[in-house]
N, C-alpha and C. Protein backbone atom coordinates (compact mmCIF):
# COMPACT_ATOMS: atom_id res chain seq x y z
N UNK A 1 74.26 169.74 86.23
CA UNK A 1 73.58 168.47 86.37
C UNK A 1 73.78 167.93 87.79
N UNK A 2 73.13 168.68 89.01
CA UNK A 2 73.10 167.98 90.04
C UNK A 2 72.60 166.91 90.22
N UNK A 3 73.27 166.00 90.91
CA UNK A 3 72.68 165.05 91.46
C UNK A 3 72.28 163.72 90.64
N UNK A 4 73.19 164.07 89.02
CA UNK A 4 73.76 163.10 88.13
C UNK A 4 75.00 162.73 88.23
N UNK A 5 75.45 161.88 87.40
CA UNK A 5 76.66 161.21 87.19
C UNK A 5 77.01 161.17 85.39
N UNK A 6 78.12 161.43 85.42
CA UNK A 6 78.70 161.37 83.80
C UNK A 6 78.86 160.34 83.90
N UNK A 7 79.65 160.13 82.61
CA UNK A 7 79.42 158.95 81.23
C UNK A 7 81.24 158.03 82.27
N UNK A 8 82.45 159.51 82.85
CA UNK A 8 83.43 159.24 83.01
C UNK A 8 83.19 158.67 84.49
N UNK A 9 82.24 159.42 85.22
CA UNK A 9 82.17 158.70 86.88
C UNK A 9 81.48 157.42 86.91
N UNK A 10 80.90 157.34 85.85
CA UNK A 10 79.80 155.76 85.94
C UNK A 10 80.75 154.73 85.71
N UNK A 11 81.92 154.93 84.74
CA UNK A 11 82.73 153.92 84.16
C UNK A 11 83.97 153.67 85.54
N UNK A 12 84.37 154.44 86.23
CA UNK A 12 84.69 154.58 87.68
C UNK A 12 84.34 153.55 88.70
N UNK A 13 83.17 154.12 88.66
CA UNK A 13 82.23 153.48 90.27
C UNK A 13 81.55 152.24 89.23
N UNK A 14 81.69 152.07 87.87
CA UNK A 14 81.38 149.89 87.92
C UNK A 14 82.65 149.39 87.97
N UNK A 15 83.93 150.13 87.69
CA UNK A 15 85.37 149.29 88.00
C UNK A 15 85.67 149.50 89.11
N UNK A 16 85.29 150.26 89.95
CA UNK A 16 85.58 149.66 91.15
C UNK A 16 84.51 148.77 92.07
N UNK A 17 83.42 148.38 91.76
CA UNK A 17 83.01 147.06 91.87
C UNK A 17 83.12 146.04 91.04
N UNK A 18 83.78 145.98 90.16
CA UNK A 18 83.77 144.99 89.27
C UNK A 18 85.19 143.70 89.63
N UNK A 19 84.77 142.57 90.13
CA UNK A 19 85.89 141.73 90.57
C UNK A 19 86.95 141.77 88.94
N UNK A 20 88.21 141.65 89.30
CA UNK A 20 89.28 141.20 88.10
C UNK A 20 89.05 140.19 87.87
N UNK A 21 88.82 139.28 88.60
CA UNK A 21 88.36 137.60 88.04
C UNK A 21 87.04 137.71 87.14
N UNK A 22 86.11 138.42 87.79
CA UNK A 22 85.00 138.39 87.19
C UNK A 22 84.37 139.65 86.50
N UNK A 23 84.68 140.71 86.04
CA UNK A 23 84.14 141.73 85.51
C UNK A 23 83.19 142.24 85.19
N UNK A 24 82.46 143.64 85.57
CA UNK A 24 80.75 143.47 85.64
C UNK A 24 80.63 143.39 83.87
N UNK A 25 79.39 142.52 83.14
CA UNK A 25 78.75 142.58 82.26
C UNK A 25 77.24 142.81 82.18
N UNK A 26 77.32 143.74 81.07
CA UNK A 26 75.65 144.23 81.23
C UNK A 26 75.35 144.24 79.36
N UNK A 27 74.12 143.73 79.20
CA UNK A 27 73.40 143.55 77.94
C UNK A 27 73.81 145.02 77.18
N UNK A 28 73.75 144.71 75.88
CA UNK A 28 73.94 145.75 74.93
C UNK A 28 73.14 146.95 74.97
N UNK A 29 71.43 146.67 75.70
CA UNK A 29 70.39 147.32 75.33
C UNK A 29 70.51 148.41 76.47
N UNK A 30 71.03 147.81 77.96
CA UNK A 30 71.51 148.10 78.84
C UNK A 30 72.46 149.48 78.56
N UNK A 31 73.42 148.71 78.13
CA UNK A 31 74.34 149.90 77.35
C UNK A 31 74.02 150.91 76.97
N UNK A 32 73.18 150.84 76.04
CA UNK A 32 72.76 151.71 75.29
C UNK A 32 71.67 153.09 75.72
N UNK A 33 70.92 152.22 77.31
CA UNK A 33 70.13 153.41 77.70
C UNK A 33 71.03 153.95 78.69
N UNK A 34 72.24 153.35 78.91
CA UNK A 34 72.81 154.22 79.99
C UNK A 34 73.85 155.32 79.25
N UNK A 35 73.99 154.77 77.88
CA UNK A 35 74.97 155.95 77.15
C UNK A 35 73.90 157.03 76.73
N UNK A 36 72.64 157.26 76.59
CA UNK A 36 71.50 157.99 76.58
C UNK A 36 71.22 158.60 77.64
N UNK A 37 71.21 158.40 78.55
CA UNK A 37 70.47 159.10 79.88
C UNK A 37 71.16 158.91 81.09
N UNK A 38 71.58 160.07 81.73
CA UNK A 38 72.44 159.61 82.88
C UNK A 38 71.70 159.22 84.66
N UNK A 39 72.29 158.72 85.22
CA UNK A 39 72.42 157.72 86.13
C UNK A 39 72.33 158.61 87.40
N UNK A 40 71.27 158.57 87.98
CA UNK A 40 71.32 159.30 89.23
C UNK A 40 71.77 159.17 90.30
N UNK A 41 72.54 159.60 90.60
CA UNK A 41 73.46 159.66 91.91
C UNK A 41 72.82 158.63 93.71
N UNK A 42 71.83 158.96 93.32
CA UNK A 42 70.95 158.14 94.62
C UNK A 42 70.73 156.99 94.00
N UNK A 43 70.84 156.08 93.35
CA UNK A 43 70.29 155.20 92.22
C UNK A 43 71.83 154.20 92.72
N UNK A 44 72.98 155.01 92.00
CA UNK A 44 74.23 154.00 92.03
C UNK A 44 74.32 154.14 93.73
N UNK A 45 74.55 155.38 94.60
CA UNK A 45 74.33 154.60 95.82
C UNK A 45 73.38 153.51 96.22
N UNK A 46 72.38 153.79 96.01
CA UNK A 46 71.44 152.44 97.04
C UNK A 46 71.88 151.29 96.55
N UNK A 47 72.31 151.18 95.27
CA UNK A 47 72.87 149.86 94.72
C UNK A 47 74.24 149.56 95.40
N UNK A 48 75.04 150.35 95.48
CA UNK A 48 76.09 150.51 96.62
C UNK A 48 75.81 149.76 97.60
N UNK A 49 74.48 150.31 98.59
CA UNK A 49 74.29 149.59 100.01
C UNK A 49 73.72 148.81 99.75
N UNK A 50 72.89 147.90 98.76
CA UNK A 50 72.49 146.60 98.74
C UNK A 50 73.87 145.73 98.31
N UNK A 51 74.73 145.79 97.20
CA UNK A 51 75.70 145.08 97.22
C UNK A 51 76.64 144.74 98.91
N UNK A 52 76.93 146.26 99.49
CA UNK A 52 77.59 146.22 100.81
C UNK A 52 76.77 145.07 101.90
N UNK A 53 75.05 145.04 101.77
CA UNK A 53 74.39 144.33 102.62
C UNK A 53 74.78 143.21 102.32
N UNK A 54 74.51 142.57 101.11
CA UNK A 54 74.57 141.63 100.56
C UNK A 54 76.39 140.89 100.71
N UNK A 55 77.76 141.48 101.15
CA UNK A 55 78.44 141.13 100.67
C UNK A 55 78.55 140.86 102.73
N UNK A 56 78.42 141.70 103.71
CA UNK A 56 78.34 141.33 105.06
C UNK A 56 77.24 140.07 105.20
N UNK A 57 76.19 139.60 104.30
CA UNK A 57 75.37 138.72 104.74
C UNK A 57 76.45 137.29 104.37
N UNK A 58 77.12 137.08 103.03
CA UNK A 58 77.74 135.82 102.62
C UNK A 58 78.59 136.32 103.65
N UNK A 59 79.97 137.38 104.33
CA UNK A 59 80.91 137.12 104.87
C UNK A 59 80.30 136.28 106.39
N UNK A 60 79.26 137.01 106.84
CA UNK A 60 78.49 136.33 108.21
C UNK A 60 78.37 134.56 107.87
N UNK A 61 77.83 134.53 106.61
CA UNK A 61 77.00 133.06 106.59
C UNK A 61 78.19 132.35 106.22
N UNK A 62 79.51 132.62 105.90
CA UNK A 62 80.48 132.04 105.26
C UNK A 62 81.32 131.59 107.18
N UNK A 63 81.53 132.54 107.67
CA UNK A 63 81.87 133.11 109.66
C UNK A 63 81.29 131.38 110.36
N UNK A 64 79.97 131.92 109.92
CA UNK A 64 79.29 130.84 110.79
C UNK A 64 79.50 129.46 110.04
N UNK A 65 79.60 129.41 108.71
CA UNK A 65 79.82 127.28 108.66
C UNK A 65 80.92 127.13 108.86
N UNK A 66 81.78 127.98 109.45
CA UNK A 66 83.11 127.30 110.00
C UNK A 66 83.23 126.59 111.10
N UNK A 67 83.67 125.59 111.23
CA UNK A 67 83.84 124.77 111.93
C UNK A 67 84.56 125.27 113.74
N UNK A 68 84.41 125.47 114.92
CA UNK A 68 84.26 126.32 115.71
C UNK A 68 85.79 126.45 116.20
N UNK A 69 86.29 125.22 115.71
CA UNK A 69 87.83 124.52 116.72
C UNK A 69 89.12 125.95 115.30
N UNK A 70 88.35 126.31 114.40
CA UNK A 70 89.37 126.52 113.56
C UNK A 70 89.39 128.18 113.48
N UNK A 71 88.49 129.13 114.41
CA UNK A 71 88.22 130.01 114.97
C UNK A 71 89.08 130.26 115.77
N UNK A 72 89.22 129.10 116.79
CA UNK A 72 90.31 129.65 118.04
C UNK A 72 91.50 129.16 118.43
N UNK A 73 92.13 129.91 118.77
CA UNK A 73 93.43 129.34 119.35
C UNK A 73 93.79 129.32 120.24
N UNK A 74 94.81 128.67 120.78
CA UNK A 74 94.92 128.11 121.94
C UNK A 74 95.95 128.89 122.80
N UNK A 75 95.92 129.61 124.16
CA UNK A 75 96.87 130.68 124.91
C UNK A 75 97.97 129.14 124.79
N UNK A 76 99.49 129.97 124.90
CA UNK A 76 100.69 129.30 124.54
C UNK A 76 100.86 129.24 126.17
C-alpha cells in the first residue's frame, strides 16, 4: 500500500497535532469513513502545511500587536 497510511500511523500523526489542552475531535461519521478507507499520504501532508501556514500566520499577527517598547531591550 504505497503511498497510504494505516489505521496505527494515522492515530500517530493526529496525536501529534492534537493540543493536550485541546484534543483533535472529529464526528462519528468521520470516523467511520476513515476506519474504512485509508488516508493518503499526500492528503495528511498538505494538511500538515496548511496547519504549519496557518500556525506562522497567528505567531506573525500575534509578533506584530505587541507593543514595540516590550520587544526591546535596553544595552546595559
Amino acid at each position: 500500500m504505497t503511498g497510504q497510511v494505516t489505521t496505527a500511523e494515522r492515530g500517530v500523526a493526529s496525536s501529534a497535532s492534537a493540543s493536550p489542552r485541546r484534543p483533535v475531535q472529529i464526528s462519528a461519521a468521520a470516523a467511520a469513513a476513515i476506519a474504512v478507507r485509508p488516508i493518503p499520504v499526500e492528503a495528511i501532508k498538505a494538511g500538515a502545511a496548511v496547519a504549519a501556514s496557518v500556525a506562522i500566520r497567528r505567531a506573525e499577527a500575534a509578533e506584530a500587536a505587541k507593543p514595540a517598547h516590550l520587544g526591546r531591550r535596553r544595552a546595559a
